[in-house]
N, C-alpha and C. Protein backbone atom coordinates (compact mmCIF):
# COMPACT_ATOMS: atom_id res chain seq x y z
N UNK A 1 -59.39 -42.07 11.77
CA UNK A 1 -60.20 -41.34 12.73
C UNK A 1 -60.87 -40.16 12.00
N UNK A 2 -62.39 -39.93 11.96
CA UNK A 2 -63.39 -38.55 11.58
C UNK A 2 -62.08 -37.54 12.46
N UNK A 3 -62.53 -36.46 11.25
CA UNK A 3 -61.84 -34.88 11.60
C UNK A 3 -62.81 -34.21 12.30
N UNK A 4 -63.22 -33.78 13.43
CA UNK A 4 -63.78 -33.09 13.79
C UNK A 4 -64.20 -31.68 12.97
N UNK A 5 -65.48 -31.72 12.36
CA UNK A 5 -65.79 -30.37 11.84
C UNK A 5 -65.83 -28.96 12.22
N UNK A 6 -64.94 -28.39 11.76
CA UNK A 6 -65.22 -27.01 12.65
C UNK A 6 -66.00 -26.09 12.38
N UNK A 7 -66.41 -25.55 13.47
CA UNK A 7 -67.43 -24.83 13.64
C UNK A 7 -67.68 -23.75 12.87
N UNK A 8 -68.58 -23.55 12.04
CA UNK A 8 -69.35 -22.72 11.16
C UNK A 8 -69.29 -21.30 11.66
N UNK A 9 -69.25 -20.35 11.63
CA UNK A 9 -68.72 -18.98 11.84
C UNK A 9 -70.69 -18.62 12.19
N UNK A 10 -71.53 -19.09 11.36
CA UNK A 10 -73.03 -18.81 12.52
C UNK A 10 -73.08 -19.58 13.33
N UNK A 11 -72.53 -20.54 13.65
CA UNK A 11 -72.69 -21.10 15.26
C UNK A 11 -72.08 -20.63 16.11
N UNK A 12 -70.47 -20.18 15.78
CA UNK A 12 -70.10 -18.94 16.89
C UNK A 12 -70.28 -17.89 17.22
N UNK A 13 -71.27 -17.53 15.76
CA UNK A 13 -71.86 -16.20 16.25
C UNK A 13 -73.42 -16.43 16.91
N UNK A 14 -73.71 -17.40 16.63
CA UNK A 14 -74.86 -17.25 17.60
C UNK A 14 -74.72 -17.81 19.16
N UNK A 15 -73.36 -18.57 19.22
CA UNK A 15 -73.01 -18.87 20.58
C UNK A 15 -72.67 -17.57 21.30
N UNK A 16 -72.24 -16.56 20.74
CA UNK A 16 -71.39 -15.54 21.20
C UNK A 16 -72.58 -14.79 21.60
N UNK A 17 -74.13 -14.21 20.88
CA UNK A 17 -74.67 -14.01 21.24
C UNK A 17 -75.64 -14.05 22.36
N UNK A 18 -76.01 -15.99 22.48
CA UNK A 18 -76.40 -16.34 23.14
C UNK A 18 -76.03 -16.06 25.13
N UNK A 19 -74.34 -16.09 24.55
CA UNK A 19 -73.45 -15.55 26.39
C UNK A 19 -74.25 -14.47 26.44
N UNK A 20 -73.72 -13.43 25.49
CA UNK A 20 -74.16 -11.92 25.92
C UNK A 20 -75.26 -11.82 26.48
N UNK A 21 -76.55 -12.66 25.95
CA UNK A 21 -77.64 -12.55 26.59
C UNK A 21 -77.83 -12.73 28.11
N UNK A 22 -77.26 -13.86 28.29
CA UNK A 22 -77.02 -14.97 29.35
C UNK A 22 -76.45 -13.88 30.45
N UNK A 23 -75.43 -13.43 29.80
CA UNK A 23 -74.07 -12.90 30.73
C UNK A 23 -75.12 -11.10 31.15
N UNK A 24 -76.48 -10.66 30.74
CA UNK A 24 -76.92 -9.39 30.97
C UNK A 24 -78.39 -9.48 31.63
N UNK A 25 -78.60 -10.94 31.46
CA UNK A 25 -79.53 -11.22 32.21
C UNK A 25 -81.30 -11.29 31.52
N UNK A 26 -80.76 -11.53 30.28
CA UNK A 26 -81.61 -11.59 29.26
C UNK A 26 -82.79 -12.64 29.86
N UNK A 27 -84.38 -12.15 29.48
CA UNK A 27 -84.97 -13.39 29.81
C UNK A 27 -85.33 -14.12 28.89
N UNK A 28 -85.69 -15.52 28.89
CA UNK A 28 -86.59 -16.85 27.81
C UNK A 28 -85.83 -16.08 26.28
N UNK A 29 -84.18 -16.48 26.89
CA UNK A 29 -83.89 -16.79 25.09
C UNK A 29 -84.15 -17.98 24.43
N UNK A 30 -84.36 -17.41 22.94
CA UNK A 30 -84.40 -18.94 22.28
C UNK A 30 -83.42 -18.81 20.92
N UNK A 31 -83.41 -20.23 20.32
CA UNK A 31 -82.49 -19.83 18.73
C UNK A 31 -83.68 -20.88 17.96
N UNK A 32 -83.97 -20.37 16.94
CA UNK A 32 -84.87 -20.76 16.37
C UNK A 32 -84.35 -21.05 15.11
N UNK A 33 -83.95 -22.50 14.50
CA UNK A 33 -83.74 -22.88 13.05
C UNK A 33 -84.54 -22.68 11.91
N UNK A 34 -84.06 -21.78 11.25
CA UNK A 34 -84.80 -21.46 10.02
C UNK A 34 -84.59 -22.20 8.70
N UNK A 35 -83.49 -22.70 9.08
CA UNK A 35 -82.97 -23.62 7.80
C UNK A 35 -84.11 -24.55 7.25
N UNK A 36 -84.90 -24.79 7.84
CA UNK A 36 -86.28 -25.93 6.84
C UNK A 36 -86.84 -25.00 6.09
N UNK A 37 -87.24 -23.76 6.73
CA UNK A 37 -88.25 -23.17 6.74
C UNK A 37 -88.50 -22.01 5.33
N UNK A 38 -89.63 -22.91 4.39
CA UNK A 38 -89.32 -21.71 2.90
C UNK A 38 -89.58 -20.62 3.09
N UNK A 39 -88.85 -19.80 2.42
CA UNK A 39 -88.78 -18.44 2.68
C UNK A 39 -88.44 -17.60 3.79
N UNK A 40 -88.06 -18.49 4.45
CA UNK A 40 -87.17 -18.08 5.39
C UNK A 40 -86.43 -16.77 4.40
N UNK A 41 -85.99 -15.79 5.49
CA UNK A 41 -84.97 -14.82 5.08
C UNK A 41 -83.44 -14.92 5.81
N UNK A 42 -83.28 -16.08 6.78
CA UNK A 42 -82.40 -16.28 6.98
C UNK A 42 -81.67 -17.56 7.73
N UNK A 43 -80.83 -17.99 8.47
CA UNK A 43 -80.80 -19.64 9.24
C UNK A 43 -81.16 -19.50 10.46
N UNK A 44 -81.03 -18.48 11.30
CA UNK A 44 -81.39 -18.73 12.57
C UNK A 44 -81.74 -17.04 13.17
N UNK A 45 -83.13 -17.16 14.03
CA UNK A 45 -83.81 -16.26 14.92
C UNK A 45 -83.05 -16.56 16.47
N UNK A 46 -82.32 -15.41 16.66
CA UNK A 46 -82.26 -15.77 18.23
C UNK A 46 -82.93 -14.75 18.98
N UNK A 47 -83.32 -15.45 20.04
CA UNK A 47 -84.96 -14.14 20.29
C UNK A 47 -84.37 -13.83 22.01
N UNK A 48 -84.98 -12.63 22.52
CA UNK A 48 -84.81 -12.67 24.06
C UNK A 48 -85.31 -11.56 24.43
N UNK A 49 -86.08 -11.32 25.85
CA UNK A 49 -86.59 -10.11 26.55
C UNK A 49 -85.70 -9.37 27.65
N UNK A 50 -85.94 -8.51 27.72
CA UNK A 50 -85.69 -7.54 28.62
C UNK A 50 -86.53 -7.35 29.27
N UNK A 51 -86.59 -6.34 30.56
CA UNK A 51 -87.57 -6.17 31.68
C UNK A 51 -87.43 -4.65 31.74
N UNK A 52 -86.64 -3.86 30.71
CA UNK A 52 -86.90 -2.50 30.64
C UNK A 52 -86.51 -1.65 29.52
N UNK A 53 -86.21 -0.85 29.21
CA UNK A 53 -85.64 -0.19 28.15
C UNK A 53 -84.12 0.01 28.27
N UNK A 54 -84.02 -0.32 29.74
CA UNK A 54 -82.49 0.56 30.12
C UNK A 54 -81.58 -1.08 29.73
N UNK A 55 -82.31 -2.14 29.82
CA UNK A 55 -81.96 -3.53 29.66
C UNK A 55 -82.17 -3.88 28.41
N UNK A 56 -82.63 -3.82 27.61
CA UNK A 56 -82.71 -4.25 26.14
C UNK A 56 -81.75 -3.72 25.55
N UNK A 57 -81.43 -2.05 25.55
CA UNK A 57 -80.19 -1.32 25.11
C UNK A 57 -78.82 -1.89 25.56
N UNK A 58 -78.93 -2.56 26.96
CA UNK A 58 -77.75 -3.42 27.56
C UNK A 58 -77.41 -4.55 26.59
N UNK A 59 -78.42 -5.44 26.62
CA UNK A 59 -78.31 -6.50 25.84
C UNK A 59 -77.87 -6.46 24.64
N UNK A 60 -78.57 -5.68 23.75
CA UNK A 60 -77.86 -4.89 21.91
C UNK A 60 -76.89 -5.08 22.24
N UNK A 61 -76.42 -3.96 22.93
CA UNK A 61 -74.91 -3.26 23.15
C UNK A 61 -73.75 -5.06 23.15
N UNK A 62 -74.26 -5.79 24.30
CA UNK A 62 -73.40 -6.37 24.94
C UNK A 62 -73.70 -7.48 23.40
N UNK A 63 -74.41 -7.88 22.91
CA UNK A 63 -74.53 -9.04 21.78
C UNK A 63 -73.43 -8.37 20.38
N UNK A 64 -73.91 -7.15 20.18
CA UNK A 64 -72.51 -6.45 19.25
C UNK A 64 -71.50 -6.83 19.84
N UNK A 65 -71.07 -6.08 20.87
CA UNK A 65 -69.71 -6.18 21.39
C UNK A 65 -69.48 -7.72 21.12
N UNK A 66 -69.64 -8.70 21.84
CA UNK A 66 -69.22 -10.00 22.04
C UNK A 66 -69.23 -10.49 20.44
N UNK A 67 -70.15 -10.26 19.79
CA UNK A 67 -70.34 -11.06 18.28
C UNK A 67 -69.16 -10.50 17.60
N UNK A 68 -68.60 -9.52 17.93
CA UNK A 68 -67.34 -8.47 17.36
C UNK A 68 -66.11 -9.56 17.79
N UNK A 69 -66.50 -9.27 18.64
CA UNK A 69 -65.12 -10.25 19.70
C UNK A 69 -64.76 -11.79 19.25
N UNK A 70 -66.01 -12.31 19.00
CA UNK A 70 -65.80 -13.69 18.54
C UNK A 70 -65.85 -13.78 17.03
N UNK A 71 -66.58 -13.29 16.38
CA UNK A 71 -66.42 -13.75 15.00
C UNK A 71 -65.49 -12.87 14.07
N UNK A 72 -65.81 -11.23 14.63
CA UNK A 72 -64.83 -10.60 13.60
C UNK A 72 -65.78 -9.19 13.04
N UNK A 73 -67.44 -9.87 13.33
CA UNK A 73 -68.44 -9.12 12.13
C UNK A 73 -68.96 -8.15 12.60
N UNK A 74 -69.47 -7.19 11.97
CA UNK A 74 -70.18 -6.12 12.47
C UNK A 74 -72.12 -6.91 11.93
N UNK A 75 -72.57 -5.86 12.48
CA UNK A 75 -74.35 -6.31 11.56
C UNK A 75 -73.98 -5.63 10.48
N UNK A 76 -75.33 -6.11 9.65
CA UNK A 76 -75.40 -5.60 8.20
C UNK A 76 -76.27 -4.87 8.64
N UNK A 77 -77.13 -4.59 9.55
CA UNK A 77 -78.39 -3.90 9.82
C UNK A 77 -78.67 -4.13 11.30
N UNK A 78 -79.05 -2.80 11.89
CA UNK A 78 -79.76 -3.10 13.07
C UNK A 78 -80.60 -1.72 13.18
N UNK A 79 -81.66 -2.11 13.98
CA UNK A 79 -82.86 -1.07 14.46
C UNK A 79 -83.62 -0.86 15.48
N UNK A 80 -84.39 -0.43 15.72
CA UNK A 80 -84.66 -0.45 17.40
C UNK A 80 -84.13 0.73 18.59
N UNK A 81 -83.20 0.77 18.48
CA UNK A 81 -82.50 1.61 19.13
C UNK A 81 -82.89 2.95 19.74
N UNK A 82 -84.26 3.49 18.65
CA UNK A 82 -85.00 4.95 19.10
C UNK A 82 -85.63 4.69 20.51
N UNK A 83 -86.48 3.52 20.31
CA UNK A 83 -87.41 3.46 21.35
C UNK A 83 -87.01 2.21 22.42
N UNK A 84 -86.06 1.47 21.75
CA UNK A 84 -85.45 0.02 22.10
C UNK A 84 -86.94 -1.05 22.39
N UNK A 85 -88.02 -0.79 21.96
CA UNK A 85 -89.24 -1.35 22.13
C UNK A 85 -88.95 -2.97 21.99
N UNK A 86 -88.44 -3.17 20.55
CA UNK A 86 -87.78 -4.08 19.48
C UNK A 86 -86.86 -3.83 18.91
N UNK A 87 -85.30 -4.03 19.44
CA UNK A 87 -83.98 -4.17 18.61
C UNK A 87 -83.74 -4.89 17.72
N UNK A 88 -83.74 -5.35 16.55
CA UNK A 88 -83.19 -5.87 15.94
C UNK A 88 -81.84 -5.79 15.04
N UNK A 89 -81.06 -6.88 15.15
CA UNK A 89 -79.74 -6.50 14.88
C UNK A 89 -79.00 -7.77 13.87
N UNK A 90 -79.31 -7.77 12.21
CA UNK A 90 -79.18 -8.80 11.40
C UNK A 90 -77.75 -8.80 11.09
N UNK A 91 -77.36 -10.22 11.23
CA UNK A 91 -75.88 -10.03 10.64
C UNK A 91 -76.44 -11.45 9.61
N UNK A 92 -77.10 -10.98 8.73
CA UNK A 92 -77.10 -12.00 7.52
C UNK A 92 -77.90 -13.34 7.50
N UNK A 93 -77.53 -14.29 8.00
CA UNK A 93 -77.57 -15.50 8.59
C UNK A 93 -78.32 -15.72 9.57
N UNK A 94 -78.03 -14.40 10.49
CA UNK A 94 -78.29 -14.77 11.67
C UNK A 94 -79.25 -13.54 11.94
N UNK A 95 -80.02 -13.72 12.68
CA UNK A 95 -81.36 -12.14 13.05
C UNK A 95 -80.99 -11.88 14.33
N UNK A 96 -81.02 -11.26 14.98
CA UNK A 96 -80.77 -11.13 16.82
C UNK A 96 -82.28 -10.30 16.81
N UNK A 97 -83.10 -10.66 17.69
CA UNK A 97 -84.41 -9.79 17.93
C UNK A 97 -84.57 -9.63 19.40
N UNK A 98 -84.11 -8.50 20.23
CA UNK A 98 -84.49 -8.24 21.77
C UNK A 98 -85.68 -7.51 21.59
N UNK A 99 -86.34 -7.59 22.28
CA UNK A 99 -87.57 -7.22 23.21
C UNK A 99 -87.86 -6.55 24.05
N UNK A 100 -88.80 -5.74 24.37
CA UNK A 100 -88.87 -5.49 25.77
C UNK A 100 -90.55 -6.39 25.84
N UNK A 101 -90.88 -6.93 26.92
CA UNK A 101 -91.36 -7.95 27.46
C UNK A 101 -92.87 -7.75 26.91
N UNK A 102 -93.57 -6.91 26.87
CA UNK A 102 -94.90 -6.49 26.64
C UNK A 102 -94.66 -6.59 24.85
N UNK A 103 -93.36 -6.22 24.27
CA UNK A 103 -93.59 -6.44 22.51
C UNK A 103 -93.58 -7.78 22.43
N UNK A 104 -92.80 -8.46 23.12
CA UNK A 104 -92.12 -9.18 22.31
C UNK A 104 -93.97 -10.49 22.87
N UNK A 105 -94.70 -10.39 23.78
CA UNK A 105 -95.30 -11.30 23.59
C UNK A 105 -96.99 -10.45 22.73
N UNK A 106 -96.76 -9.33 22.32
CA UNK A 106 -97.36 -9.05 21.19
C UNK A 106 -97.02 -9.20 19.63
N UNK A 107 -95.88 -9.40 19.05
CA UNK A 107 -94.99 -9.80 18.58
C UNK A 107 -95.24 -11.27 18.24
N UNK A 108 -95.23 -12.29 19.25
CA UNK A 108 -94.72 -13.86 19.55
C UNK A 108 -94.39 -13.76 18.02
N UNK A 109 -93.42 -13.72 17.63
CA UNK A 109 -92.50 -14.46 16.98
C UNK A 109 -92.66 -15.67 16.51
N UNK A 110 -92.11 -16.48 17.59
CA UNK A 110 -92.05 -17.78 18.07
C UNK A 110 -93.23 -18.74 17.14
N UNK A 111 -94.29 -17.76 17.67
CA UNK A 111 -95.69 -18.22 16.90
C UNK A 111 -95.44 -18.33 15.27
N UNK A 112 -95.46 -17.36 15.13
CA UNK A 112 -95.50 -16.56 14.01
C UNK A 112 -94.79 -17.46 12.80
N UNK A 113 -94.06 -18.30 13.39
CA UNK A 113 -92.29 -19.49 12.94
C UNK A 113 -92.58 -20.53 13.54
N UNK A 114 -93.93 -21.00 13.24
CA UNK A 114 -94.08 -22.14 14.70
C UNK A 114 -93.68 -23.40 13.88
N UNK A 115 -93.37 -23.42 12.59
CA UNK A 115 -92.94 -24.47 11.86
C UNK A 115 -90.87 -24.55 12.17
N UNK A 116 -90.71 -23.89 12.57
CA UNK A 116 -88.98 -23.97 13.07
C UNK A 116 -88.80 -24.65 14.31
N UNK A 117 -87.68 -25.34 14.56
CA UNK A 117 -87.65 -25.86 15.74
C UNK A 117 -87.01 -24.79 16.39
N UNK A 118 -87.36 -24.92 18.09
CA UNK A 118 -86.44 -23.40 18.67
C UNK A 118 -85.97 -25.10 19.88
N UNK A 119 -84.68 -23.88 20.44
CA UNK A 119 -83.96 -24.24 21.01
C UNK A 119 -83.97 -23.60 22.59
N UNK A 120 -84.59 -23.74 23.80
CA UNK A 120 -84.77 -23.16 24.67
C UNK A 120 -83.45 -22.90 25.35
N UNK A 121 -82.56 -21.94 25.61
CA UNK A 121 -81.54 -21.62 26.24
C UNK A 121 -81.66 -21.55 27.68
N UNK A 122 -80.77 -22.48 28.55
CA UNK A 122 -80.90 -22.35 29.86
C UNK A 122 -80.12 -21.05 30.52
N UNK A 123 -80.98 -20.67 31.26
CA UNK A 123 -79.89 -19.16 31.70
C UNK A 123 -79.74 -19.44 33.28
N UNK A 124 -80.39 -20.98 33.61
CA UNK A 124 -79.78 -21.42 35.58
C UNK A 124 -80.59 -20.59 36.23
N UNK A 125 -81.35 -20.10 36.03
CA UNK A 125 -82.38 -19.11 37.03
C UNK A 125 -83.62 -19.93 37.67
């Protein structure tokens, strides 16, 4: 019988992220595979908006906490936080980029990486 592979320490951290989002009410997350992609700076973009400033700072907050909880890691880097316009919060591997709704579709990202496949996260709304 195959051994079931276990799970890669960036898939639980981007699962772990992904709740936090979910669980604060994050809007149109996505996880975006960077792994094809040359020059990529890392394996995976997980992207998501907020609808205010007081909510994007929620979201940070709650994606640390939980990514702490499940994997162990702190970021190597995060920023955003003055204006919370655009948080970003890199743990290596993995990028976390919140938004507030007016950057993030000045921003598009998404675009920007349109050679990555993204992964649309259902949040049941």
């Amino acid at each position: 019988m195959p051994r079931k592979k276990k799970k890669e320490t960036r898939d639980i951290l981007i699962e772990a992220a992904v709740a936090a989002m979910v669980n604060t009410k994050a809007k149109n997350p996505v996880i975006m595979d960077m792994t094809g992609i040359r020059g990529a700076i890392c394996d995976a973009f997980v992207i998501c908006h907020g609808s205010s400033r007081t909510q994007t700072e929620a979201i940070a907050g709650y994606v640390i906490e939980e990514v702490k909880k499940q994997t162990g890691q702190n970021p190597w880097h995060r920023e955003g936080f003055e204006n919370a316009e655009w948080i970003l919060i890199d743990y290596g591997d993995v990028v976390i980029h919140i938004f507030q709704e007016e950057r993030r579709r000045f921003y598009n990202i998404e675009q920007l990486w349109a050679d990555a496949p993204i992964t649309k996260v259902d949040t049941h709304e």
